[in-house]
N, C-alpha and C. Protein backbone atom coordinates (compact mmCIF):
# COMPACT_ATOMS: atom_id res chain seq x y z
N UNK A 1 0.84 -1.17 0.00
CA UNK A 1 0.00 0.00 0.00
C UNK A 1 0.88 1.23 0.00
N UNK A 2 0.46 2.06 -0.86
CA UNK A 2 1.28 3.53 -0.94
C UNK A 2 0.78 4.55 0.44
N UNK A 3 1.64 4.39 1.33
CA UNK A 3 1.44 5.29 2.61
C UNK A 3 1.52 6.52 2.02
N UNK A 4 1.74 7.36 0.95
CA UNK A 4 1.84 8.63 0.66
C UNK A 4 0.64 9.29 0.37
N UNK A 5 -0.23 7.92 -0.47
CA UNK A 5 -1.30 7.65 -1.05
C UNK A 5 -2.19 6.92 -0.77
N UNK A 6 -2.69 7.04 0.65
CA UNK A 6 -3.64 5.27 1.10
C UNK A 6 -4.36 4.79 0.51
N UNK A 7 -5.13 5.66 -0.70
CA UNK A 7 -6.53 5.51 -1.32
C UNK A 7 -6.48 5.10 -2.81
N UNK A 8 -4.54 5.29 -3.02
CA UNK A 8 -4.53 4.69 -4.05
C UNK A 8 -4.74 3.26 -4.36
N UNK A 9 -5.56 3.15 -6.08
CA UNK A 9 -5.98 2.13 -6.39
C UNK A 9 -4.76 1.33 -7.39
N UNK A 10 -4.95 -0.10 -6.71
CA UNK A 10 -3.57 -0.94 -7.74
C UNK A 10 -3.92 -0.88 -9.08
N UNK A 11 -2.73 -0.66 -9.81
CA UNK A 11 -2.82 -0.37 -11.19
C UNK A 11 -3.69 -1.49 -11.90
N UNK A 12 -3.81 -3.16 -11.77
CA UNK A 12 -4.82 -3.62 -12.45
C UNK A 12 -6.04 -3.72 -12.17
N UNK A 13 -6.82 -2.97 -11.19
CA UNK A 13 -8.05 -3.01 -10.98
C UNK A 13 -8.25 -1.69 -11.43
N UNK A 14 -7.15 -0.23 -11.50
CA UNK A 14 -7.87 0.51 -12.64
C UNK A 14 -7.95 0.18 -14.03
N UNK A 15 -7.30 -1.00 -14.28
CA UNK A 15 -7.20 -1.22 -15.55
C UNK A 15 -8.99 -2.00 -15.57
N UNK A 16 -9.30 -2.49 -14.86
CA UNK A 16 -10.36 -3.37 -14.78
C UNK A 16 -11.44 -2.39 -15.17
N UNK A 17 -11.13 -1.18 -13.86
CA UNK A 17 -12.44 -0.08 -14.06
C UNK A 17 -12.68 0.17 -14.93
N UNK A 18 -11.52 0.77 -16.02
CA UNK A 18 -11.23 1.61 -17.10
C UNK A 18 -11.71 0.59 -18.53
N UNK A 19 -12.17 -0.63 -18.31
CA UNK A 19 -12.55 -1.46 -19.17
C UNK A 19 -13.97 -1.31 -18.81
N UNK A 20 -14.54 -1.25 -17.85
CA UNK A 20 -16.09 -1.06 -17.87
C UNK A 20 -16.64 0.30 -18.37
N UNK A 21 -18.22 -0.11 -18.81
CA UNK A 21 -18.92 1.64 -19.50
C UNK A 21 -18.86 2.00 -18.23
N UNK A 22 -19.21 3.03 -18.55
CA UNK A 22 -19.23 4.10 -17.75
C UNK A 22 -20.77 3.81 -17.28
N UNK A 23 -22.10 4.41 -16.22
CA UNK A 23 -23.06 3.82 -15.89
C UNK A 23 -23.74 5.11 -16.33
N UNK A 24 -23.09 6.12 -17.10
CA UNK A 24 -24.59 6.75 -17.86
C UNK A 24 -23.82 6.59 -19.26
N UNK A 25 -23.17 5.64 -19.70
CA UNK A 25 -23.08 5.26 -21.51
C UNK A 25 -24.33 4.85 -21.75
N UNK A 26 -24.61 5.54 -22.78
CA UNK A 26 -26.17 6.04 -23.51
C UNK A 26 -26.18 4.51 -24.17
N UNK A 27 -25.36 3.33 -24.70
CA UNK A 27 -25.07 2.21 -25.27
C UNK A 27 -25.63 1.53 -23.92
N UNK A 28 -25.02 1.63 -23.00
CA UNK A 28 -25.34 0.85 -21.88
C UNK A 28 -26.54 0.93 -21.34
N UNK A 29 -27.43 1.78 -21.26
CA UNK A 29 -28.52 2.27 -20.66
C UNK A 29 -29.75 1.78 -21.49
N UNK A 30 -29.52 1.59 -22.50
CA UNK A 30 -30.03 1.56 -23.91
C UNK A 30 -30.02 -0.28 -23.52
N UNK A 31 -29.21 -0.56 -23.32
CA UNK A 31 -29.26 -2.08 -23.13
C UNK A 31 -29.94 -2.71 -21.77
N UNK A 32 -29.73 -1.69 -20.59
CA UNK A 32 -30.20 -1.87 -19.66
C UNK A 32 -31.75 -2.06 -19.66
N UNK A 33 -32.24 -0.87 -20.71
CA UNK A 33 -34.07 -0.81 -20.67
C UNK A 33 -34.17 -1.75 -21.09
N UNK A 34 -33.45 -2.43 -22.50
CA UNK A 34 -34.28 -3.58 -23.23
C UNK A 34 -34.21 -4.88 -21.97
N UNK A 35 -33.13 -4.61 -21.58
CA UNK A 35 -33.37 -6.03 -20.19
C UNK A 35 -34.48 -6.05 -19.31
N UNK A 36 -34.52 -4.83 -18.89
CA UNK A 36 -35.63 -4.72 -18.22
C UNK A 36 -36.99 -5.07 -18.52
N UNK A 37 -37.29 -4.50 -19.70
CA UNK A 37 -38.36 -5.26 -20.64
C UNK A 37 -38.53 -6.32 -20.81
N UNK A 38 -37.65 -6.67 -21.47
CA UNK A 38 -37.44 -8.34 -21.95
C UNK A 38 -37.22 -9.26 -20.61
N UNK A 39 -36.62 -9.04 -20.01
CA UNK A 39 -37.27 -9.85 -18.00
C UNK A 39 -37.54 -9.68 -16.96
N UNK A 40 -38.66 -8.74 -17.20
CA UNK A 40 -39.18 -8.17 -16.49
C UNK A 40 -37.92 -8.18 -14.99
N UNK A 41 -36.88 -7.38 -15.64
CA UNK A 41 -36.30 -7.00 -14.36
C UNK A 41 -35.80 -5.58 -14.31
N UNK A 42 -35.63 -5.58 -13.05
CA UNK A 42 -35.58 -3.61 -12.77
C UNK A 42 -34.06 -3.46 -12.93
N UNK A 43 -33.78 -3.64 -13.54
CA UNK A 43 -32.26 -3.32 -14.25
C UNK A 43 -31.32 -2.16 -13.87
N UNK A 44 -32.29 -1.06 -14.34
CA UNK A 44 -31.96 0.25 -13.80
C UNK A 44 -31.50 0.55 -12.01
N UNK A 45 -32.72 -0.27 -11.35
CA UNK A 45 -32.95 -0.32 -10.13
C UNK A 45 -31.61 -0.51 -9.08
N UNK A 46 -31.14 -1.80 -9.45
CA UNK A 46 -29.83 -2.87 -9.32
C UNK A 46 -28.45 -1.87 -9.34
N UNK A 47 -28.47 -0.64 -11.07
CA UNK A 47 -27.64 -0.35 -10.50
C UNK A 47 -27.10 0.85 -9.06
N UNK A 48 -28.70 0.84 -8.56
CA UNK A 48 -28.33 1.83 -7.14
C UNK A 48 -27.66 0.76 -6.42
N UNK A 49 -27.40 -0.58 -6.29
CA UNK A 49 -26.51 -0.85 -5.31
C UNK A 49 -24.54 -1.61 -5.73
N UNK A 50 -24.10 -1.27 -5.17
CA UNK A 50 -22.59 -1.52 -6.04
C UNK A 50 -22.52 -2.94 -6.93
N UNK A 51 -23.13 -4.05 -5.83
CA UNK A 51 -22.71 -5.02 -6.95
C UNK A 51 -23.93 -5.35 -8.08
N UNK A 52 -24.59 -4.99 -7.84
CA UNK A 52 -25.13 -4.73 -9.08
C UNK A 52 -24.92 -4.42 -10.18
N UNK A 53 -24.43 -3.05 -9.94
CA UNK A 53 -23.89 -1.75 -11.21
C UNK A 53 -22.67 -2.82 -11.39
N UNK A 54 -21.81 -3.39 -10.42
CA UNK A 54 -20.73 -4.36 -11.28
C UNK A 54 -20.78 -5.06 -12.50
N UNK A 55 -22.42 -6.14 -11.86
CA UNK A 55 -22.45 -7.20 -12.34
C UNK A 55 -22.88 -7.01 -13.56
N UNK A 56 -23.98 -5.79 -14.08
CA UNK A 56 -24.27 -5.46 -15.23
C UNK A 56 -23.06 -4.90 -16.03
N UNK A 57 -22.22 -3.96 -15.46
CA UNK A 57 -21.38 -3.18 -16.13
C UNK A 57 -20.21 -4.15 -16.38
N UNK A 58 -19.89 -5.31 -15.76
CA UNK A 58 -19.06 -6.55 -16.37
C UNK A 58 -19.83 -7.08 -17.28
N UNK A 59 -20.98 -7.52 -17.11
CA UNK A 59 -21.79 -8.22 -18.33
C UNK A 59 -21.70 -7.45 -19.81
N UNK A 60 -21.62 -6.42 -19.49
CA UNK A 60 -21.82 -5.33 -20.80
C UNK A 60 -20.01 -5.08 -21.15
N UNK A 61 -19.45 -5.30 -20.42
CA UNK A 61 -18.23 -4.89 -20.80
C UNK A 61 -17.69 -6.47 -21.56
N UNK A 62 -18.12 -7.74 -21.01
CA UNK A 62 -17.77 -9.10 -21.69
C UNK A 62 -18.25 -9.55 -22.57
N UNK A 63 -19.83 -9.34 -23.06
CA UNK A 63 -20.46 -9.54 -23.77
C UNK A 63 -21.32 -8.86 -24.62
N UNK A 64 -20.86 -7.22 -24.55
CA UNK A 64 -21.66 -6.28 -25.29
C UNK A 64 -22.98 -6.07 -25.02
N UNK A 65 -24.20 -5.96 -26.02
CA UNK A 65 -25.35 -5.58 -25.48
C UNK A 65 -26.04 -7.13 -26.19
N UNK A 66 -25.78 -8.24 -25.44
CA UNK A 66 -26.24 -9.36 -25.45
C UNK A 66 -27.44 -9.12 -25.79
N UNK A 67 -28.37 -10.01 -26.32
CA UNK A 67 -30.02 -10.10 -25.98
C UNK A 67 -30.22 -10.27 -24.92
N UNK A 68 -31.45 -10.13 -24.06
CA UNK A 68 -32.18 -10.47 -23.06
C UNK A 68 -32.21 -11.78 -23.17
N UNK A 69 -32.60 -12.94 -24.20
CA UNK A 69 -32.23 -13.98 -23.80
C UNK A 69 -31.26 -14.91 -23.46
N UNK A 70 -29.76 -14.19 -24.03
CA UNK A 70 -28.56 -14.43 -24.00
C UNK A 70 -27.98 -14.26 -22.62
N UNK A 71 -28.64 -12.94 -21.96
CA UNK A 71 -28.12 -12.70 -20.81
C UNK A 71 -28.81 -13.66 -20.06
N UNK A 72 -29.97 -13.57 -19.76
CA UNK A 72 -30.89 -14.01 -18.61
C UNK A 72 -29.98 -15.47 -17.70
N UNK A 73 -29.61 -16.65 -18.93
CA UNK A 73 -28.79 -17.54 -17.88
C UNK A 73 -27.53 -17.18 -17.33
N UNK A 74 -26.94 -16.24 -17.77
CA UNK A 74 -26.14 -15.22 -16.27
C UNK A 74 -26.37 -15.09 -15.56
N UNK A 75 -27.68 -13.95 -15.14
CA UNK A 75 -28.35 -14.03 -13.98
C UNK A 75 -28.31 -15.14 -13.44
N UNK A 76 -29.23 -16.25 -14.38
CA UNK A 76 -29.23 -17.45 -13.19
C UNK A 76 -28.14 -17.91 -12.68
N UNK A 77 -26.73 -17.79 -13.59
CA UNK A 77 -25.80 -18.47 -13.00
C UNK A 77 -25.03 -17.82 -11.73
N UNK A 78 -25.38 -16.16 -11.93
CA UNK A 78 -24.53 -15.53 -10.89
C UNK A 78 -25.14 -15.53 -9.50
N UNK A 79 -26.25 -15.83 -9.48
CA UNK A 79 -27.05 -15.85 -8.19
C UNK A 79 -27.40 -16.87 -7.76
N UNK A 80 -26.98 -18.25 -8.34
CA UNK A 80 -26.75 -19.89 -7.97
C UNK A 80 -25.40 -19.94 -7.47
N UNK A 81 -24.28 -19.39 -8.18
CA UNK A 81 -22.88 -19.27 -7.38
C UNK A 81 -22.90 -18.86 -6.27
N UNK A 82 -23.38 -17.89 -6.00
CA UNK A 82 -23.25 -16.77 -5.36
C UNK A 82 -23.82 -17.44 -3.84
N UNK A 83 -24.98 -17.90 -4.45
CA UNK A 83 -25.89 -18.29 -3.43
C UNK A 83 -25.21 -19.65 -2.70
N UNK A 84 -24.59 -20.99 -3.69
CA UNK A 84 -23.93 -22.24 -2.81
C UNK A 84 -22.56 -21.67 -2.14
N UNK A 85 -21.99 -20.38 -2.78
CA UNK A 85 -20.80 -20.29 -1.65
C UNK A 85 -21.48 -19.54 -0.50
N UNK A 86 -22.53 -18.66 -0.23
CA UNK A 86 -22.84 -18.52 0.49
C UNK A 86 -23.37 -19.53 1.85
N UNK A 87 -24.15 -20.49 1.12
CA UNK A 87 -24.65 -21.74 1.81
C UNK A 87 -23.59 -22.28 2.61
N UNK A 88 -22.58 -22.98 1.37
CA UNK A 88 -21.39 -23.89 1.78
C UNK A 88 -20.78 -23.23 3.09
N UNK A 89 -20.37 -22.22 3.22
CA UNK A 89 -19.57 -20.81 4.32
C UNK A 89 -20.98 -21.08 5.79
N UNK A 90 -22.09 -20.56 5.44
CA UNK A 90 -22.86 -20.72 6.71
C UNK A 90 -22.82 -22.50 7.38
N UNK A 91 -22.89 -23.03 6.16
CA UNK A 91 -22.95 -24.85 6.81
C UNK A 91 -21.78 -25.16 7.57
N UNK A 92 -20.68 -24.56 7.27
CA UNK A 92 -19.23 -24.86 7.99
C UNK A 92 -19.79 -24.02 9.24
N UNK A 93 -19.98 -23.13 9.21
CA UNK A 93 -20.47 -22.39 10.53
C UNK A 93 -21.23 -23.10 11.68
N UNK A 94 -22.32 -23.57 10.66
CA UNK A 94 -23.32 -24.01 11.61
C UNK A 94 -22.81 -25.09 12.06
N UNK A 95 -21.96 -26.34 11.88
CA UNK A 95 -21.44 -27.79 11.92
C UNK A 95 -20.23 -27.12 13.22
N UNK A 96 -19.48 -25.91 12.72
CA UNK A 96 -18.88 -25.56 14.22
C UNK A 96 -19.56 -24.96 15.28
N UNK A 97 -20.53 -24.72 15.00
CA UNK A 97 -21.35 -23.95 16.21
C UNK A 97 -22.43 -25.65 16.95
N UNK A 98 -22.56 -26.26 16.04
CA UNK A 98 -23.50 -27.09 16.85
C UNK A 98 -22.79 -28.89 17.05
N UNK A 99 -21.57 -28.94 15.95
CA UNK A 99 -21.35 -30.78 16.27
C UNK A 99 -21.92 -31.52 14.66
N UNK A 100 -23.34 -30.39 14.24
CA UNK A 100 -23.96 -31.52 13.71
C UNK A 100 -23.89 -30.96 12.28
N UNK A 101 -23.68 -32.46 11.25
CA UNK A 101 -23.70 -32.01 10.35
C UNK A 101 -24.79 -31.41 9.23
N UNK A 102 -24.75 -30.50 8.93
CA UNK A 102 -26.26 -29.96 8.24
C UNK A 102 -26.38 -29.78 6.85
N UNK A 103 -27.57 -30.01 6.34
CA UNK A 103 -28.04 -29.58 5.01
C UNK A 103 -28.49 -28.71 4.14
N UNK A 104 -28.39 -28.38 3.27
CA UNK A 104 -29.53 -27.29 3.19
C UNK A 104 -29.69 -27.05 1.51
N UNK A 105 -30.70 -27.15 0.74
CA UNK A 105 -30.24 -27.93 -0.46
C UNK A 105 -30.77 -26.15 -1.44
N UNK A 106 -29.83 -25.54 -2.08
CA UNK A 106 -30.02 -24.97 -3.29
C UNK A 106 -30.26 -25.40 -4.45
N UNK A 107 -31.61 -24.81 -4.51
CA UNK A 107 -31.78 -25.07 -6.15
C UNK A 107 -32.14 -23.99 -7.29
N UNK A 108 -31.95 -24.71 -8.30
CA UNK A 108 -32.19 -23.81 -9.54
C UNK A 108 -33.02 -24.31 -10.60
N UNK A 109 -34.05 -23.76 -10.79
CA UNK A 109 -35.14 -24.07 -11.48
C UNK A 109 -34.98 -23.15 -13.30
N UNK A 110 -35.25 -23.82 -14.03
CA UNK A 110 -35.18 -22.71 -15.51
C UNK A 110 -36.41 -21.93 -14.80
N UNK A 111 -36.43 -21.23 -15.75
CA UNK A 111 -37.44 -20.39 -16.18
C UNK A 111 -38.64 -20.91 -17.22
N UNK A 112 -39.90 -20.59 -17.22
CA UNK A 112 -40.99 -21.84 -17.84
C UNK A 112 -41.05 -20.97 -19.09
N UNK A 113 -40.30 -19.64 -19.16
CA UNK A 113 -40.27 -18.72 -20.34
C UNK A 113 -39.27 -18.44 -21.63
N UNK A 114 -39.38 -19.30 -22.47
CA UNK A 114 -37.95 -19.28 -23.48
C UNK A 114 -37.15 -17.82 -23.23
N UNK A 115 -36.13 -18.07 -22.54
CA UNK A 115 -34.81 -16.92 -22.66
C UNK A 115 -35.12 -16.19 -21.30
N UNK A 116 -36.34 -16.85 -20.43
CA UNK A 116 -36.54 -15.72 -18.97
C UNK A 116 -35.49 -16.14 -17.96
N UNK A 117 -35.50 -15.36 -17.21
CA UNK A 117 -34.94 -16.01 -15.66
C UNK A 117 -35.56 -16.98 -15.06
N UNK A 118 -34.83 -17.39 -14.40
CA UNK A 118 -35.11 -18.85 -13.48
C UNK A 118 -35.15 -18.62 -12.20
N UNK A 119 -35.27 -19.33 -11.41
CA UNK A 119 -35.54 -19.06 -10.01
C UNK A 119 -34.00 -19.34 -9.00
N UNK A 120 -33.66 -19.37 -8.61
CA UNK A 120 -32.82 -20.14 -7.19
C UNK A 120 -32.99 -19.58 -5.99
N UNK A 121 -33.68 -20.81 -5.48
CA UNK A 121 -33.90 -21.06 -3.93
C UNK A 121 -32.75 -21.62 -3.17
N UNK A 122 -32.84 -21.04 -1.87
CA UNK A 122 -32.12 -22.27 -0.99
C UNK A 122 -33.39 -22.24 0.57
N UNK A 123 -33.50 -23.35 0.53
CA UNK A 123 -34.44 -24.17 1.09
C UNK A 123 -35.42 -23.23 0.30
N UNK A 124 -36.69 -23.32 1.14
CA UNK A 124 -37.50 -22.70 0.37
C UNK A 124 -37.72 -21.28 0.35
N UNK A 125 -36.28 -20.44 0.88
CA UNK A 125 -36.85 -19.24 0.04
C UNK A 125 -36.34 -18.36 -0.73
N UNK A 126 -36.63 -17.96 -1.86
CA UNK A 126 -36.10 -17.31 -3.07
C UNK A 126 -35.04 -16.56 -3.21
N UNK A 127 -33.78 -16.76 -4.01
CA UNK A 127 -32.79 -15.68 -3.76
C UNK A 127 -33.31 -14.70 -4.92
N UNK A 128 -33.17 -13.39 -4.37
CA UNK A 128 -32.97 -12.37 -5.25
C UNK A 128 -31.82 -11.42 -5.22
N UNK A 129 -32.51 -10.21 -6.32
CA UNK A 129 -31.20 -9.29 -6.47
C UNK A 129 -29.83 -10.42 -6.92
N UNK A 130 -29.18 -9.06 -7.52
CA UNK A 130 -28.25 -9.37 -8.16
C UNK A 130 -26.66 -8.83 -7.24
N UNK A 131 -26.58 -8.03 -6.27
CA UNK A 131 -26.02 -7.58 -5.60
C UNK A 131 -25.28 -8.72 -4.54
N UNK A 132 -23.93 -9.30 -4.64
CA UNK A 132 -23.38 -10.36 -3.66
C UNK A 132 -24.28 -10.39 -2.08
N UNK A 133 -23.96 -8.89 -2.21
CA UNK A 133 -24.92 -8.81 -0.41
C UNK A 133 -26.33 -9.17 -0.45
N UNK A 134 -26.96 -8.61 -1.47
CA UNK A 134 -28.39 -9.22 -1.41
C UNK A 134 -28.91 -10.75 -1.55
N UNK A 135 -27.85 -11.55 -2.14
CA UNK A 135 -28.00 -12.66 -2.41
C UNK A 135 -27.39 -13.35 -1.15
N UNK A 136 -26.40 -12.67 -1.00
CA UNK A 136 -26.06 -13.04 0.80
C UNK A 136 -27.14 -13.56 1.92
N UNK A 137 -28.02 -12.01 1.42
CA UNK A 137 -28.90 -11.86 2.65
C UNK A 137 -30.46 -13.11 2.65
N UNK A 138 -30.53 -12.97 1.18
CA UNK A 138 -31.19 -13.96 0.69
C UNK A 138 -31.25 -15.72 1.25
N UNK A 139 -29.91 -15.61 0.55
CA UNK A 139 -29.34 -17.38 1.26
C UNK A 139 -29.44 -17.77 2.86
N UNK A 140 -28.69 -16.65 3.58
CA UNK A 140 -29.03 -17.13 4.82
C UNK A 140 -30.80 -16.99 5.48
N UNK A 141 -31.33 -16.02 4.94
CA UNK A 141 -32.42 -16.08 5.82
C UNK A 141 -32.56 -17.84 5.02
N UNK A 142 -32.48 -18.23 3.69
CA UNK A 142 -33.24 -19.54 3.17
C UNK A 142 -32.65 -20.54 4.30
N UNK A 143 -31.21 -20.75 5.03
CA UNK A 143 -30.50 -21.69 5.65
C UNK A 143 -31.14 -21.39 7.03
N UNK A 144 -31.40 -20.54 7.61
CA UNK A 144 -32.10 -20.24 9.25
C UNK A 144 -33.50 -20.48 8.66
N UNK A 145 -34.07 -20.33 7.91
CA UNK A 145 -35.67 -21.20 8.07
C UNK A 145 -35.27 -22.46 7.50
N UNK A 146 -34.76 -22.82 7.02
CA UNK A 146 -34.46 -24.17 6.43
C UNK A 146 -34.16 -24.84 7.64
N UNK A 147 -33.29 -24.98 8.75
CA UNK A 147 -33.08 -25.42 10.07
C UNK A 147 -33.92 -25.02 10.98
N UNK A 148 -34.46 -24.20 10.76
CA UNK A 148 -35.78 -23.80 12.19
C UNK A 148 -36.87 -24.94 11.80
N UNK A 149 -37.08 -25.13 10.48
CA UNK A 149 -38.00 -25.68 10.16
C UNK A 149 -37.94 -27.20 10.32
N UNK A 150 -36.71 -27.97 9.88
CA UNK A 150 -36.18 -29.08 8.57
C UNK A 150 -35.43 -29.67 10.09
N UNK A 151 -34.95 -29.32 10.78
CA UNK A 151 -34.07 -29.87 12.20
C UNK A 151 -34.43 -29.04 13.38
N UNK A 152 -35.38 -28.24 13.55
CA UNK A 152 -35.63 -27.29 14.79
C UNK A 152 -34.50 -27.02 15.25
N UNK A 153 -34.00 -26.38 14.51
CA UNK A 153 -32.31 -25.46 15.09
C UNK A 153 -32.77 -24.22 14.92
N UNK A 154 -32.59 -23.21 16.28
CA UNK A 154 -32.21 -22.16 15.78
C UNK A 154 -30.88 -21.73 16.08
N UNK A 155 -30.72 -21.35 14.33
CA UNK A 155 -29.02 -21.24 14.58
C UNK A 155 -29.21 -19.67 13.61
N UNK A 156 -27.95 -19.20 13.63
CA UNK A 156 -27.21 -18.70 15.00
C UNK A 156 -27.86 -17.94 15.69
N UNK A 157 -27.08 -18.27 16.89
CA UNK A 157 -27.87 -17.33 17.69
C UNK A 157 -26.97 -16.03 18.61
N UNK A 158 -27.90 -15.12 18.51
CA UNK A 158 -26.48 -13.95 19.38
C UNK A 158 -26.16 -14.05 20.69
N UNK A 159 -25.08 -13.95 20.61
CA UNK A 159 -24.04 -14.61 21.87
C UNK A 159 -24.81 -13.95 22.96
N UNK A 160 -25.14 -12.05 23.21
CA UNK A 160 -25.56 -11.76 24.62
C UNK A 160 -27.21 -12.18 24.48
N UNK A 161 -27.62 -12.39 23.83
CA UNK A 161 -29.66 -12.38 23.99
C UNK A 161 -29.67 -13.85 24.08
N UNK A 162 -29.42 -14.67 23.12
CA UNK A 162 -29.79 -16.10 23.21
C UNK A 162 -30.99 -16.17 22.37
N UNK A 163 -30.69 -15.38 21.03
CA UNK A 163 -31.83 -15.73 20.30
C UNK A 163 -31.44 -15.18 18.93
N UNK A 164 -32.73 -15.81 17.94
CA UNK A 164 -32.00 -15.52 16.84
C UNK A 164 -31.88 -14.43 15.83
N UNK A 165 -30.67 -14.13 15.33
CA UNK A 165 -30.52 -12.80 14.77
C UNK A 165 -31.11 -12.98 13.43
N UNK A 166 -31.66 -11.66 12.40
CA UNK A 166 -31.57 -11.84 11.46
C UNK A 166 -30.90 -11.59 10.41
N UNK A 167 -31.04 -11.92 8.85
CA UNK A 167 -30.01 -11.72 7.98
C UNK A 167 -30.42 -9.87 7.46
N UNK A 168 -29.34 -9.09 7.36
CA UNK A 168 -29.86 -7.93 6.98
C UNK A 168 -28.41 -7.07 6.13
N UNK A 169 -29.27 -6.23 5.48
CA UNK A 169 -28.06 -5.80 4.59
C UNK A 169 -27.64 -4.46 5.96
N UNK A 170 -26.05 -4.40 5.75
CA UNK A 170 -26.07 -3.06 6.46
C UNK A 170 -25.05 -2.48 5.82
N UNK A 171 -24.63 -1.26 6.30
CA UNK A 171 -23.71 -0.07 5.42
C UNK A 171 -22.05 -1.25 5.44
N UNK A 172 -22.06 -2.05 6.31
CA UNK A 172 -20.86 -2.56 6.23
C UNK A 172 -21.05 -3.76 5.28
N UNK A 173 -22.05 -4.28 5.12
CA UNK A 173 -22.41 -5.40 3.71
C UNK A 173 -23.15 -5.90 4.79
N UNK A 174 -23.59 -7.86 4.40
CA UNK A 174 -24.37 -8.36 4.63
C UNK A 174 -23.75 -8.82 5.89
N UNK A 175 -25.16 -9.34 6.66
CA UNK A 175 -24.96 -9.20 8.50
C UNK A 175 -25.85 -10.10 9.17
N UNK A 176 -25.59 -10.30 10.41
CA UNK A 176 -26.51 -11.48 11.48
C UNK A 176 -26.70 -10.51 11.89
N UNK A 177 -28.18 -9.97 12.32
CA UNK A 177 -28.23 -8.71 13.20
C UNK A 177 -29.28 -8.87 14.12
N UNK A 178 -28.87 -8.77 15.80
CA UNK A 178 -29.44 -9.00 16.56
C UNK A 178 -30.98 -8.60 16.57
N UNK A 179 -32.34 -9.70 16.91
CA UNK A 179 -33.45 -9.06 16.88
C UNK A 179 -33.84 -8.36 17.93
N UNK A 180 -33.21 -8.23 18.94
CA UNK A 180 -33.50 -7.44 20.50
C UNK A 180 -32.83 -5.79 20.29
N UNK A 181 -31.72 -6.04 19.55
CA UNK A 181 -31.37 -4.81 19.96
C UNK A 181 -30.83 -4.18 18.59
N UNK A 182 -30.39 -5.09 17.16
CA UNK A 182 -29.95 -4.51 16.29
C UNK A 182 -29.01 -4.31 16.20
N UNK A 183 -27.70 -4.77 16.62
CA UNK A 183 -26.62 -4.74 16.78
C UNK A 183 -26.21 -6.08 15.87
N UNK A 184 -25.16 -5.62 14.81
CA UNK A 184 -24.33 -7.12 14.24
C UNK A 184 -24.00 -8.07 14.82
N UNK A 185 -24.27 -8.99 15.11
CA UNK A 185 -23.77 -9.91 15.59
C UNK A 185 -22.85 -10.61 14.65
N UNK A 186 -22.71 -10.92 13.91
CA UNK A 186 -21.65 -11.38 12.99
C UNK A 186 -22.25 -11.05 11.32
N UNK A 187 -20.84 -10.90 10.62
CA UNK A 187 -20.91 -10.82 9.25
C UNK A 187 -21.14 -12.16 8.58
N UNK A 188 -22.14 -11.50 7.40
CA UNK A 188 -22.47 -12.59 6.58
C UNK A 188 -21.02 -13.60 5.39
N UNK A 189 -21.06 -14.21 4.84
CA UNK A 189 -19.87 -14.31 3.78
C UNK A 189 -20.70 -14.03 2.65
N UNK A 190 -19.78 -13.51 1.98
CA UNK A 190 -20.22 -13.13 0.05
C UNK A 190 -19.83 -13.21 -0.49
């Protein structure tokens, strides 16, 4: 790290930046509406949160202004990744916090719409957003009802209350956050 400069950025991740549009390229925006249209997703919306604006502005920078149907199994694939390393990271957690070994099954469903998005769940409830943290936040609430439900665990639980926190996005990313008082209890993985 440049102590002269703390905030300087390493030369290949400006190279990285400097390869993405820019997030008002009139090309990009232009591609953004037709997505939106074409799957029924809020495109625009996504990029108010960082990984979002990434994940589109890498998509557009790797693959140009794809079709909507070209893109759409991206989506599914980035929010099925996203979502089993999330899983895999809480299951190691939970197996050290309790002894026992646990399950918790992600899935990914197509879409019943030639070229739409698809679904991925973990246990039964839906990941969304495109944002690492949102899909974060997603996965674990699916793994804490998936064990409240599936093994009557409640896991985790915050160390001073003795009860269970929930998954929530916060200014520091995704989070266990106490339901008594709101306080982090531990960071999510993403």
């Amino acid at each position: 790290m440049d102590h002269d400069h703390p905030e300087a950025v390493p030369p290949e991740a400006a190279r990285a930046e400097a390869a993405l549009p820019a997030s008002d390229d009139p090309a990009f925006l232009a591609w953004l509406r037709s997505l939106s249209n074409a799957l029924d997703l809020d495109a625009e919306a996504e990029l108010g949160s960082p990984g979002g604006r990434a994940f589109f502005r890498t998509g557009f920078a790797e693959n140009g202004a794809v079709p909507a149907a070209l893109f759409a199994p991206l989506v599914d694939e980035h929010r099925r990744i996203h979502a089993e390393r999330v899983v895999a990271a809480l299951l190691a957690r939970a197996r050290r916090d309790t002894g026992r070994p646990l399950d918790v099954p992600v899935r990914h469903e197509w879409s019943d719409v030639p070229g739409g998005i698809g679904r991925v769940s973990v246990g039964h409830e839906t990941v969304g957003g495109l944002d690492p943290v949102d899909i974060a936040v997603s996965a674990a609430e699916g793994v804490q009802c998936h064990l409240a439900d599936r093994e009557l665990l409640v896991w985790p639980l915050c160390p001073d209350h003795r009860t269970g926190p929930h998954a929530a996005r916060t200014p520091e990313g995704a989070a266990w956050v106490c339901s008594v008082t709101g306080h982090v209890v531990a960071p999510l993985p993403g």
